[in-house]
N, C-alpha and C. Protein backbone atom coordinates (compact mmCIF):
# COMPACT_ATOMS: atom_id res chain seq x y z
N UNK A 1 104.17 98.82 110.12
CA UNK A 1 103.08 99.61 109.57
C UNK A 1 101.95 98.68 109.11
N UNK A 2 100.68 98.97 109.68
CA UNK A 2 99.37 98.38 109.30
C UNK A 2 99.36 98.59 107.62
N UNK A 3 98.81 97.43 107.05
CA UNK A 3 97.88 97.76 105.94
C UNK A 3 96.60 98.03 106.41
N UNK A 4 95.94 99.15 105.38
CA UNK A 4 94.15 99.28 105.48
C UNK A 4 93.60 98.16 104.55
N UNK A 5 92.90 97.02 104.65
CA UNK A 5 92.70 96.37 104.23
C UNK A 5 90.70 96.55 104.37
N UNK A 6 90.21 96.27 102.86
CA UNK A 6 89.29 96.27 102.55
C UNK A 6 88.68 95.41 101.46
N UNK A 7 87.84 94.69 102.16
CA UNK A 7 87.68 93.37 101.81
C UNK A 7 86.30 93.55 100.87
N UNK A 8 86.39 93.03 100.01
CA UNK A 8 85.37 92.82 98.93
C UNK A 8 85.30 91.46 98.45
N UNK A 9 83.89 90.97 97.84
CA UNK A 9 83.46 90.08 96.79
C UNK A 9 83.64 90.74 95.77
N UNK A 10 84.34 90.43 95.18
CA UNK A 10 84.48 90.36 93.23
C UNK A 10 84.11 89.35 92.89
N UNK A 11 83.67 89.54 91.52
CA UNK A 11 83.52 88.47 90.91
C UNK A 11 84.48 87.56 90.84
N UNK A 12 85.61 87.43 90.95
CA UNK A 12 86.65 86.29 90.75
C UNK A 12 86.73 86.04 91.74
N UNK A 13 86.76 86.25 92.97
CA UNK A 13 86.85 86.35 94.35
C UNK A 13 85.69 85.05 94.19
N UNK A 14 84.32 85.64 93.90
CA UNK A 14 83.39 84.62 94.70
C UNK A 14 83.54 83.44 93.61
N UNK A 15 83.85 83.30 92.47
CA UNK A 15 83.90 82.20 91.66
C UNK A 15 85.14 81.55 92.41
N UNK A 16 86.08 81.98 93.20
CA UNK A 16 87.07 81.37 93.38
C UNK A 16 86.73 80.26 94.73
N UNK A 17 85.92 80.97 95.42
CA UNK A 17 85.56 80.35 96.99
C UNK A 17 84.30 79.62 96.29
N UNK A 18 83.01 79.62 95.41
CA UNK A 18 82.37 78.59 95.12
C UNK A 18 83.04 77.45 94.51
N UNK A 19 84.20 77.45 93.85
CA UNK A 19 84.90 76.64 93.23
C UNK A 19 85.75 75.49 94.30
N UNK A 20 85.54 76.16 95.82
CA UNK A 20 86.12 75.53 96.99
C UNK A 20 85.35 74.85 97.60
N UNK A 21 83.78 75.18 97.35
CA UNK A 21 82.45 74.85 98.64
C UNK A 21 82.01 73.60 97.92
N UNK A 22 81.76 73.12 99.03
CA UNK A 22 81.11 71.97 98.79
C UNK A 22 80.14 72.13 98.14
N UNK A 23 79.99 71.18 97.11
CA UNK A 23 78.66 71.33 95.85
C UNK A 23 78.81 72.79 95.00
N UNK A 24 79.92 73.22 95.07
CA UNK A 24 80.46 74.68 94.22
C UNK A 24 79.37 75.28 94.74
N UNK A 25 78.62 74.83 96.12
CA UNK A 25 77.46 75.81 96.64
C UNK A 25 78.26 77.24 97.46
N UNK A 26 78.20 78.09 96.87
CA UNK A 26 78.66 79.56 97.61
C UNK A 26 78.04 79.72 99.08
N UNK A 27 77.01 79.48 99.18
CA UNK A 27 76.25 79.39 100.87
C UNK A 27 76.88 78.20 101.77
N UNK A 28 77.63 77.50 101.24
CA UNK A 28 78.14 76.63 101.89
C UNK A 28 79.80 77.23 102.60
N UNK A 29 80.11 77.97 102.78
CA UNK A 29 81.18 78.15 103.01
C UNK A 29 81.83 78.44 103.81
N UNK A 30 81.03 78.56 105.16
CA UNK A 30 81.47 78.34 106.27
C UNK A 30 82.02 77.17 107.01
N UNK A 31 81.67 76.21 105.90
CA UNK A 31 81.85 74.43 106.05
C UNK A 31 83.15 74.35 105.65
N UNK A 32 84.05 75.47 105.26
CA UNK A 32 85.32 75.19 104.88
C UNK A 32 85.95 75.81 105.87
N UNK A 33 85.56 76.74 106.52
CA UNK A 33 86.54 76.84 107.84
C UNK A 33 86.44 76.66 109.52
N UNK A 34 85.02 75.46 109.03
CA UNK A 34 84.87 74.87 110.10
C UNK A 34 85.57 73.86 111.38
N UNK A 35 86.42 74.24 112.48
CA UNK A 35 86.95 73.51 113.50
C UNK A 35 88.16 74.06 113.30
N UNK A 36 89.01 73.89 114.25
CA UNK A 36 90.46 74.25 114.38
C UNK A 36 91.82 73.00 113.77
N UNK A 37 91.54 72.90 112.79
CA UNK A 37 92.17 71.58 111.93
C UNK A 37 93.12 72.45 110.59
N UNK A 38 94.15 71.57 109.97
CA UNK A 38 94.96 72.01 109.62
C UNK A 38 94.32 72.47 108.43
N UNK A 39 93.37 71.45 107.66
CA UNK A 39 92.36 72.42 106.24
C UNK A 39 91.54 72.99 106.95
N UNK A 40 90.97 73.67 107.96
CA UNK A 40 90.28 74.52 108.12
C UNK A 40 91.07 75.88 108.14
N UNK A 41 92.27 75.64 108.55
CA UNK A 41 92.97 76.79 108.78
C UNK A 41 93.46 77.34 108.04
N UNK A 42 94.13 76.64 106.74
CA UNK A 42 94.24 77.02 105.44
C UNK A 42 92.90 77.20 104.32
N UNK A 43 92.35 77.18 104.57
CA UNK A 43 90.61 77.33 103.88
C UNK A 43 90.85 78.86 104.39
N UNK A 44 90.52 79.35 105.53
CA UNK A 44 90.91 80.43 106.15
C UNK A 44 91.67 81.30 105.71
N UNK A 45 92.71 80.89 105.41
CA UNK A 45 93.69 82.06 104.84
C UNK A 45 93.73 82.50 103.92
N UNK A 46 93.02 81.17 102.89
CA UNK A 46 92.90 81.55 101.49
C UNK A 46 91.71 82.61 101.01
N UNK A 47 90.83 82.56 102.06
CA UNK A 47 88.93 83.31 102.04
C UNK A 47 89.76 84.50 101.79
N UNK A 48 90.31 84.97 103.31
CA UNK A 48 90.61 85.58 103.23
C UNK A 48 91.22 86.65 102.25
N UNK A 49 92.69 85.84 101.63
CA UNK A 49 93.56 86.51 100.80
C UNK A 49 92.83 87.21 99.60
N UNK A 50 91.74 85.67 99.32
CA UNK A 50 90.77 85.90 97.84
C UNK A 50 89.83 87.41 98.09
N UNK A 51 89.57 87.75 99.26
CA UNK A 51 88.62 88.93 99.91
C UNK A 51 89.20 90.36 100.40
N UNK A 52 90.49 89.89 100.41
CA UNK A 52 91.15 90.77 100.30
C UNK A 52 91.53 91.56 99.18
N UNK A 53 91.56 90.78 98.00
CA UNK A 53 91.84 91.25 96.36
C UNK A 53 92.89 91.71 96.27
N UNK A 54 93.67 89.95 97.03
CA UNK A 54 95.20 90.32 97.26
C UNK A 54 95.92 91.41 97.72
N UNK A 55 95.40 92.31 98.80
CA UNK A 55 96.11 93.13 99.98
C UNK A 55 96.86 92.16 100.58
N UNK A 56 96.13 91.17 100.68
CA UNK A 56 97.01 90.27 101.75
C UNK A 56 97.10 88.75 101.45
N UNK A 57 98.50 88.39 100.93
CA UNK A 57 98.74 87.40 99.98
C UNK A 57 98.75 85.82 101.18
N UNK A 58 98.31 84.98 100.49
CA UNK A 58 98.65 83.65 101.76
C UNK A 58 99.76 83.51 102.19
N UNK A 59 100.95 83.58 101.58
CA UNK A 59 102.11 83.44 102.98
C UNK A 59 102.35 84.56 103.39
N UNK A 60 101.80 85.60 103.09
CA UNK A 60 101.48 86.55 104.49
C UNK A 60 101.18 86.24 105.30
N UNK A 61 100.22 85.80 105.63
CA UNK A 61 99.29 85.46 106.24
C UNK A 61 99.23 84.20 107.17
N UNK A 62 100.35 83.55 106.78
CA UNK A 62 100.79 82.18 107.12
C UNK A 62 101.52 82.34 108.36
N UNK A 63 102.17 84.07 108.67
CA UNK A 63 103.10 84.05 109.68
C UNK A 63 101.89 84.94 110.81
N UNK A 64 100.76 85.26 110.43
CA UNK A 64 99.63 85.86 111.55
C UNK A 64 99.36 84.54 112.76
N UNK A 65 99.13 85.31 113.51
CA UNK A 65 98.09 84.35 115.11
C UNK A 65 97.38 83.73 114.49
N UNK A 66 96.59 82.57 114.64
CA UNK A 66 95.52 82.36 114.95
C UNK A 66 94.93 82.96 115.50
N UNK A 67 94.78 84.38 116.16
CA UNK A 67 93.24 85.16 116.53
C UNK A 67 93.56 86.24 115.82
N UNK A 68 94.27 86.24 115.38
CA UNK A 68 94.61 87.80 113.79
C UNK A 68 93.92 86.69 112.95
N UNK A 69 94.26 85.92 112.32
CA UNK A 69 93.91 85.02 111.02
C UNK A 69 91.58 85.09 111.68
N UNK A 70 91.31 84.73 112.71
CA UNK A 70 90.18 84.53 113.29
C UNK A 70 89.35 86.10 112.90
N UNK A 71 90.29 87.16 113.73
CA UNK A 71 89.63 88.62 113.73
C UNK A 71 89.37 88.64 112.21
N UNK A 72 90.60 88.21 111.19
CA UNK A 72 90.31 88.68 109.93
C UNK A 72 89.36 88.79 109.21
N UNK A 73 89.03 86.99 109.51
CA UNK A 73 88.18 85.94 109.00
C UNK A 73 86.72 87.06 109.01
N UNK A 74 86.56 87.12 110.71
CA UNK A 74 85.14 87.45 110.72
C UNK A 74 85.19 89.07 109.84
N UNK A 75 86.04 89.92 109.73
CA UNK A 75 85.77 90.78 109.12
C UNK A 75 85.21 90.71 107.31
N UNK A 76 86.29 89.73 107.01
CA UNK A 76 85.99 89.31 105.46
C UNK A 76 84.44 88.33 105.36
N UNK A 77 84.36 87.61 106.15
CA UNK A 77 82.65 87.00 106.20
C UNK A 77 81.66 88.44 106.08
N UNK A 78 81.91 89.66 107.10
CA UNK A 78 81.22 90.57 106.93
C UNK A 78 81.15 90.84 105.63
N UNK A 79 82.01 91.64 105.42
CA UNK A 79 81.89 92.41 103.82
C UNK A 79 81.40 91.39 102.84
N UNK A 80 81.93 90.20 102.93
CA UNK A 80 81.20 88.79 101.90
C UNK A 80 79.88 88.93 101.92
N UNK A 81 79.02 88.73 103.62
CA UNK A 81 77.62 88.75 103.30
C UNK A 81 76.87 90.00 102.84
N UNK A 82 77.88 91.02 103.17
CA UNK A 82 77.26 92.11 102.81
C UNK A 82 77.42 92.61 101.53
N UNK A 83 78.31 92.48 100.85
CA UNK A 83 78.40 92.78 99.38
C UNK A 83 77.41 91.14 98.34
N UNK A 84 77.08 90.42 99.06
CA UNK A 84 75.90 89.68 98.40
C UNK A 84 74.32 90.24 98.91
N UNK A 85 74.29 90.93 98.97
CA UNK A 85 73.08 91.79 99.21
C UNK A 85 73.16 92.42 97.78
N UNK A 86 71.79 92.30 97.33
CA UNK A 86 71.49 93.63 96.12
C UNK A 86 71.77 94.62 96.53
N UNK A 87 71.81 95.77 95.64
CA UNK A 87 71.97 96.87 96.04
C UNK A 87 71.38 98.22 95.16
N UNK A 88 71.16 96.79 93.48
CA UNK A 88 71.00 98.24 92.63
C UNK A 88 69.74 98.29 92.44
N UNK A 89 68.81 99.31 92.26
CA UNK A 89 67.55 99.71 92.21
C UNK A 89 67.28 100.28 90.67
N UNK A 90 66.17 100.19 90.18
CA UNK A 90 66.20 100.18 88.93
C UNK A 90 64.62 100.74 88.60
N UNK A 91 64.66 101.94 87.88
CA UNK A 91 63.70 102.79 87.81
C UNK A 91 63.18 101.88 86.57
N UNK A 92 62.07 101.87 86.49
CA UNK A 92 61.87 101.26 84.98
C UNK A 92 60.39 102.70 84.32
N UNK A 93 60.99 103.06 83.62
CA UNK A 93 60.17 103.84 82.93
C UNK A 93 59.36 103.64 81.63
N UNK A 94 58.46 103.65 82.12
CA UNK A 94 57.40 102.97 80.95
C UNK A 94 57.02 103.77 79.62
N UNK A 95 57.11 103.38 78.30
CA UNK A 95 56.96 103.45 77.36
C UNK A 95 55.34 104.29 77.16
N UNK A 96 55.35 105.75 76.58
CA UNK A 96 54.62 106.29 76.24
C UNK A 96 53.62 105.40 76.01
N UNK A 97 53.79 104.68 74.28
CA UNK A 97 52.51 103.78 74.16
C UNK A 97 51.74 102.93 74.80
N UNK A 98 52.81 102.47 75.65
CA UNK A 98 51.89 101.30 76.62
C UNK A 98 51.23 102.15 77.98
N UNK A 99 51.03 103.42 78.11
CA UNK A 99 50.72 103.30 79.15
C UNK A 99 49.29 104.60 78.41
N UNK A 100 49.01 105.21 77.09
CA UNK A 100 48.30 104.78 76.35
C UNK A 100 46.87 103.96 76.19
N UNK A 101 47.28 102.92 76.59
CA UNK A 101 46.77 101.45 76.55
C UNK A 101 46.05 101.61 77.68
């Protein structure tokens, strides 16, 4: 049986992967699962697990393909760049007196 897995940035999530990137730079983080090498591949699993919000724990994950661990990847990069997008909009309603003025 599939898990539905739905991948989010949380806040602990992304403090956890800047805490991994080079220069604790968060935009950097494709540099961690760059090439087919044994820390790239575990960099990988961990994005993952952290984006998962633990649906899917690392030695889970340890017994996937390499093109399951790959498909994952690019799904959790999605939701990553996309939940760093703003989103909230903010009416600002101006104060009787100042507008008055």
């Amino acid at each position: 049986m599939e898990k539905e897995i739905r991948f989010k940035a949380t806040i602990g999530a992304v403090i956890a992967i800047s805490e991994l990137c080079p220069d604790g730079d968060v935009n950097r983080v494709g540099e961690l699962v760059n090439g087919m090498n044994a820390e790239a591949l575990r960099m990988s699993v961990k994005l993952i697990s952290l984006l998962s919000d633990g649906t899917l724990t690392e030695d889970e994950l340890m017994k996937y393909e390499v093109s399951e661990i790959q498909a994952l990847l690019d799904k959790a990069f999605a939701a990553f760049r996309k939940d760093q997008k703003p989103t909230v909009e903010v009416n600002v309603k101006k104060d009787e007196a100042t507008e008055a003025e």
